[in-house]
C-alpha atoms as a PDB file:
ATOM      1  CA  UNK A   1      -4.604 -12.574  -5.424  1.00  0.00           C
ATOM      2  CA  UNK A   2      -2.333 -15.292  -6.651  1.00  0.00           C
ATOM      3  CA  UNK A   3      -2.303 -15.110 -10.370  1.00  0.00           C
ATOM      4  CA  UNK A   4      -0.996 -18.401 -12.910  1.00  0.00           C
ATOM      5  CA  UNK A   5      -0.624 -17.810 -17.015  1.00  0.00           C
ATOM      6  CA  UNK A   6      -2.050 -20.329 -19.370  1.00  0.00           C
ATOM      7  CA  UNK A   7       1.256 -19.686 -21.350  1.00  0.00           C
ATOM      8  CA  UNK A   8       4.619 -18.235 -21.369  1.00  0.00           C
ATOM      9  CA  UNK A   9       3.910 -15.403 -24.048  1.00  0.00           C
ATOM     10  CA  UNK A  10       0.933 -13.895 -21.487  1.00  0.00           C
ATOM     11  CA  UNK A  11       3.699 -14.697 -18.623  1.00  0.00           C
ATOM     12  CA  UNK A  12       6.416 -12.775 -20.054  1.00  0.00           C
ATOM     13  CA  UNK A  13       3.742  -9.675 -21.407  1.00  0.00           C
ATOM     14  CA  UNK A  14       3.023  -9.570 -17.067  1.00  0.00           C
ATOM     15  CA  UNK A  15       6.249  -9.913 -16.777  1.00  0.00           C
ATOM     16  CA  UNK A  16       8.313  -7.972 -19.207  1.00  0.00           C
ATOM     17  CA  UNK A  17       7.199  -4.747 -20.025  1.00  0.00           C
ATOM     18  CA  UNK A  18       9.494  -3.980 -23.005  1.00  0.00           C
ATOM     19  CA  UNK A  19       8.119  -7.215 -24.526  1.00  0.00           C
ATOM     20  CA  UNK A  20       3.984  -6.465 -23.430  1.00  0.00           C
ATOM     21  CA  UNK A  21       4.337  -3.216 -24.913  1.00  0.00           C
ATOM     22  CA  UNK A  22       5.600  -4.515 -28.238  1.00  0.00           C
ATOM     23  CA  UNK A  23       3.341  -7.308 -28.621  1.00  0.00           C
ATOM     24  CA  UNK A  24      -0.221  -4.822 -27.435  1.00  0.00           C
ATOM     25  CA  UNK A  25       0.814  -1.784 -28.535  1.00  0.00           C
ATOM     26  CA  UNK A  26       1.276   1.235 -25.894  1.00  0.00           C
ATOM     27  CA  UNK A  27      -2.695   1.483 -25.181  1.00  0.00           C
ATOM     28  CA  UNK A  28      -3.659  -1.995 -24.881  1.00  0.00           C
ATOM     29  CA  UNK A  29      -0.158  -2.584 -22.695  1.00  0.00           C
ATOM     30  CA  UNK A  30      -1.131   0.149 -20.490  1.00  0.00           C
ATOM     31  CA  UNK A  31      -4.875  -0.923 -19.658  1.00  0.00           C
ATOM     32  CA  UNK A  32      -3.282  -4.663 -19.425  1.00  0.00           C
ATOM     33  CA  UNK A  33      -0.906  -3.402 -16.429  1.00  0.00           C
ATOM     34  CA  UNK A  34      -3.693  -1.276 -14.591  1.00  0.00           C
ATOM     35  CA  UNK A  35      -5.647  -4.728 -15.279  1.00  0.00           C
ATOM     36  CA  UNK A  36      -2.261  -7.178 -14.036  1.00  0.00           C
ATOM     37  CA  UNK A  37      -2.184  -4.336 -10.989  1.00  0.00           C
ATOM     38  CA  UNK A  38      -5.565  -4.750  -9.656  1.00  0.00           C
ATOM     39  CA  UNK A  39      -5.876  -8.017  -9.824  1.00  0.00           C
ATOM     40  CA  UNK A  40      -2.350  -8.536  -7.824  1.00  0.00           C
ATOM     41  CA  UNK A  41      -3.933  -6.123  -5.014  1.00  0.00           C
ATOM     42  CA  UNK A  42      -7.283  -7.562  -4.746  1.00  0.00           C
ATOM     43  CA  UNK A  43      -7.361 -10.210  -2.166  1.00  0.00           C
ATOM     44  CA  UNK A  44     -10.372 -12.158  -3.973  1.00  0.00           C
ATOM     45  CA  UNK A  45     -12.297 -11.093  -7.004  1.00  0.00           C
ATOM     46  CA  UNK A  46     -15.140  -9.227  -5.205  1.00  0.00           C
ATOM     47  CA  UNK A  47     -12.867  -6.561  -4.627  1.00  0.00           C
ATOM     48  CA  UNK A  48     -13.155  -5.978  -8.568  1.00  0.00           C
ATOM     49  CA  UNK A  49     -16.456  -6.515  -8.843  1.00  0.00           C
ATOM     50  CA  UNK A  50     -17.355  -2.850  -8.936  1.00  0.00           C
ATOM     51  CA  UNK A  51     -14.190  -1.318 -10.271  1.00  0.00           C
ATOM     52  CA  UNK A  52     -13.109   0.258 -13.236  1.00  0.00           C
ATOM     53  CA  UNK A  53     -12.491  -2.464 -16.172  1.00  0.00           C
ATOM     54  CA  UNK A  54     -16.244  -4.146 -16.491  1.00  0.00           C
ATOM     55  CA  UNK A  55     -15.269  -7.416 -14.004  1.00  0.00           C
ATOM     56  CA  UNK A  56     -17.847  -9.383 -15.352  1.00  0.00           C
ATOM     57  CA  UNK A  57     -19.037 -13.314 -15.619  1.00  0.00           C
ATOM     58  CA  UNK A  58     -18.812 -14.631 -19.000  1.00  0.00           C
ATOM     59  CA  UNK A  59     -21.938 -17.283 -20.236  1.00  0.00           C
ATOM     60  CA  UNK A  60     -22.267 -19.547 -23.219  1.00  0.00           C
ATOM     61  CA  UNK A  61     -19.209 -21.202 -24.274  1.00  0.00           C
ATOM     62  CA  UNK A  62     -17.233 -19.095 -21.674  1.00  0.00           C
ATOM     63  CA  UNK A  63     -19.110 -19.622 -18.481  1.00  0.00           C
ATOM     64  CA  UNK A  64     -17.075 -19.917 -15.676  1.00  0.00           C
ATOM     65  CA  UNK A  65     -14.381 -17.519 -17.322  1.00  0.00           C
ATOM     66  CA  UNK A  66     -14.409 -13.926 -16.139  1.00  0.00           C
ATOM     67  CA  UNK A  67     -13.541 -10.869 -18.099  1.00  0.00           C
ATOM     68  CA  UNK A  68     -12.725  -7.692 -17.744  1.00  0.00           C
ATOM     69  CA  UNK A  69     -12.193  -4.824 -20.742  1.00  0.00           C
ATOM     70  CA  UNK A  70      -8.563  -3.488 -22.037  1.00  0.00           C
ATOM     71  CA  UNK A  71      -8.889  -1.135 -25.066  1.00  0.00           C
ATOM     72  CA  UNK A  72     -12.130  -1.612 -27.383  1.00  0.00           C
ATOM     73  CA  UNK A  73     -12.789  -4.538 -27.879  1.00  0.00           C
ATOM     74  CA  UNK A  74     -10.444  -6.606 -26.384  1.00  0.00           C
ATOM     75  CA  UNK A  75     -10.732  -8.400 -22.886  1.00  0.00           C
ATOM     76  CA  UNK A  76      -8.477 -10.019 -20.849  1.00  0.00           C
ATOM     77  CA  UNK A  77      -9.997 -13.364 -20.205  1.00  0.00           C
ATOM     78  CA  UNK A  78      -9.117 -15.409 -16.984  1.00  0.00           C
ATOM     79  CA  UNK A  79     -11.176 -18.123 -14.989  1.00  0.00           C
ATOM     80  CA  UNK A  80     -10.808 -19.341 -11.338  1.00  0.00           C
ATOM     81  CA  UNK A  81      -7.700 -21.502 -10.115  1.00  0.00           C
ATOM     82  CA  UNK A  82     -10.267 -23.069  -7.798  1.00  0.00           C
ATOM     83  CA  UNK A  83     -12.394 -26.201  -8.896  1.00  0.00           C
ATOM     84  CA  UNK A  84     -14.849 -26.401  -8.409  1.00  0.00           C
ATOM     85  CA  UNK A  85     -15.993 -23.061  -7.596  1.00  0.00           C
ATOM     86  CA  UNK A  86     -18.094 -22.078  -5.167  1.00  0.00           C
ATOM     87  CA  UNK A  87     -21.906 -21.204  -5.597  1.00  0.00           C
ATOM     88  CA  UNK A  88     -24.794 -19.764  -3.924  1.00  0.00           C
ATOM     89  CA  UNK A  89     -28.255 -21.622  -3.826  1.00  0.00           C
ATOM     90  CA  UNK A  90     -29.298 -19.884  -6.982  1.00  0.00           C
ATOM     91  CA  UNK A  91     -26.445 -20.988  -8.480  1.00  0.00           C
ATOM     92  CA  UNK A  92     -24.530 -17.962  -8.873  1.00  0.00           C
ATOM     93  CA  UNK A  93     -20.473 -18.067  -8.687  1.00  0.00           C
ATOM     94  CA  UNK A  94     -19.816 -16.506  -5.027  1.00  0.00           C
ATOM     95  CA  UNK A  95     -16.721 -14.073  -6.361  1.00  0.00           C
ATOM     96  CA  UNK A  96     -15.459 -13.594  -2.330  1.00  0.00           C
ATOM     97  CA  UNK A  97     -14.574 -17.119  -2.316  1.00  0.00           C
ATOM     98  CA  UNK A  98     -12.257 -16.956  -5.675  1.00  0.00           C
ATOM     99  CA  UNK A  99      -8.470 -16.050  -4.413  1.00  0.00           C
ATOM    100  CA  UNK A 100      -6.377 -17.146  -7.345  1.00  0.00           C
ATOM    101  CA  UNK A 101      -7.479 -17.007 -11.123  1.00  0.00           C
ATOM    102  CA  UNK A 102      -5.381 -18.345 -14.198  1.00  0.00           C
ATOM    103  CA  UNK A 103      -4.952 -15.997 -17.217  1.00  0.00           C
ATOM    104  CA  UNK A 104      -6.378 -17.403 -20.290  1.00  0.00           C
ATOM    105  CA  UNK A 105      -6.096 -15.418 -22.694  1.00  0.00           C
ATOM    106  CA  UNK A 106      -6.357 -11.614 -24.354  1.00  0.00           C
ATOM    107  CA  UNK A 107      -9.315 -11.560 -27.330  1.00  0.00           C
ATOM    108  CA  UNK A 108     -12.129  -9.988 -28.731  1.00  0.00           C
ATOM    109  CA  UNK A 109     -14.689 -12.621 -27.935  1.00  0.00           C
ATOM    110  CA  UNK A 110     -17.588 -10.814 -29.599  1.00  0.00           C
ATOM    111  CA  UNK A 111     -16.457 -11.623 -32.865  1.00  0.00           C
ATOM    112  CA  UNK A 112     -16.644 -15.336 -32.116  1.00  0.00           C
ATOM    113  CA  UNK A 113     -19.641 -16.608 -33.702  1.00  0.00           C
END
């Protein structure tokens, strides 16, 4: 999957592992890379659907972001490159069709009230 950063700082953490593991700490640095890993693998975001890190579809404020979990309780937060994307007839984001997502950010989005 072809994967863009919303800023340099989440760049560089992909892309820098000395500087990701001082700015997460060693836990949250190691669940990010398994994270950065899959996603590079996966060929579209189905593929993640059902593994390990809770892929899921944000709502509310967030819908059309995806999530997936790091260490307790923060997510790493990314949406689709493609625009629009692509949805069945009940409306419902068809994950096989996304191919490229941009990371957004990494929060704990339950705390947002």
């Amino acid at each position: 999957m072809l994967i863009t950063f919303a800023n340099r700082k989440l760049k560089k953490c992909a892309n820098n592992d000395r500087f990701a593991l001082k700015e997460m700490g060693k836990k949250r640095f190691e669940f990010f890379k398994k994270r950065m890993t899959a996603l590079l693998v996966a060929k579209n975001l189905e593929e993640l659907r059902h593994q390990p890190g809770h892929w899921h579809e944000l709502t509310g404020n967030r819908k059309g972001q995806w999530a997936c979990t790091l260490d307790q309780p923060y997510r790493l937060i990314f949406e689709p490159v493609e625009k629009p994307v692509f949805t069945d007839t009940d409306n419902k984001f068809i994950w096989i069709e996304i191919k490229a997502v941009e990371i957004i950010e990494i929060t704990n989005y339950h705390k947002e009230g």
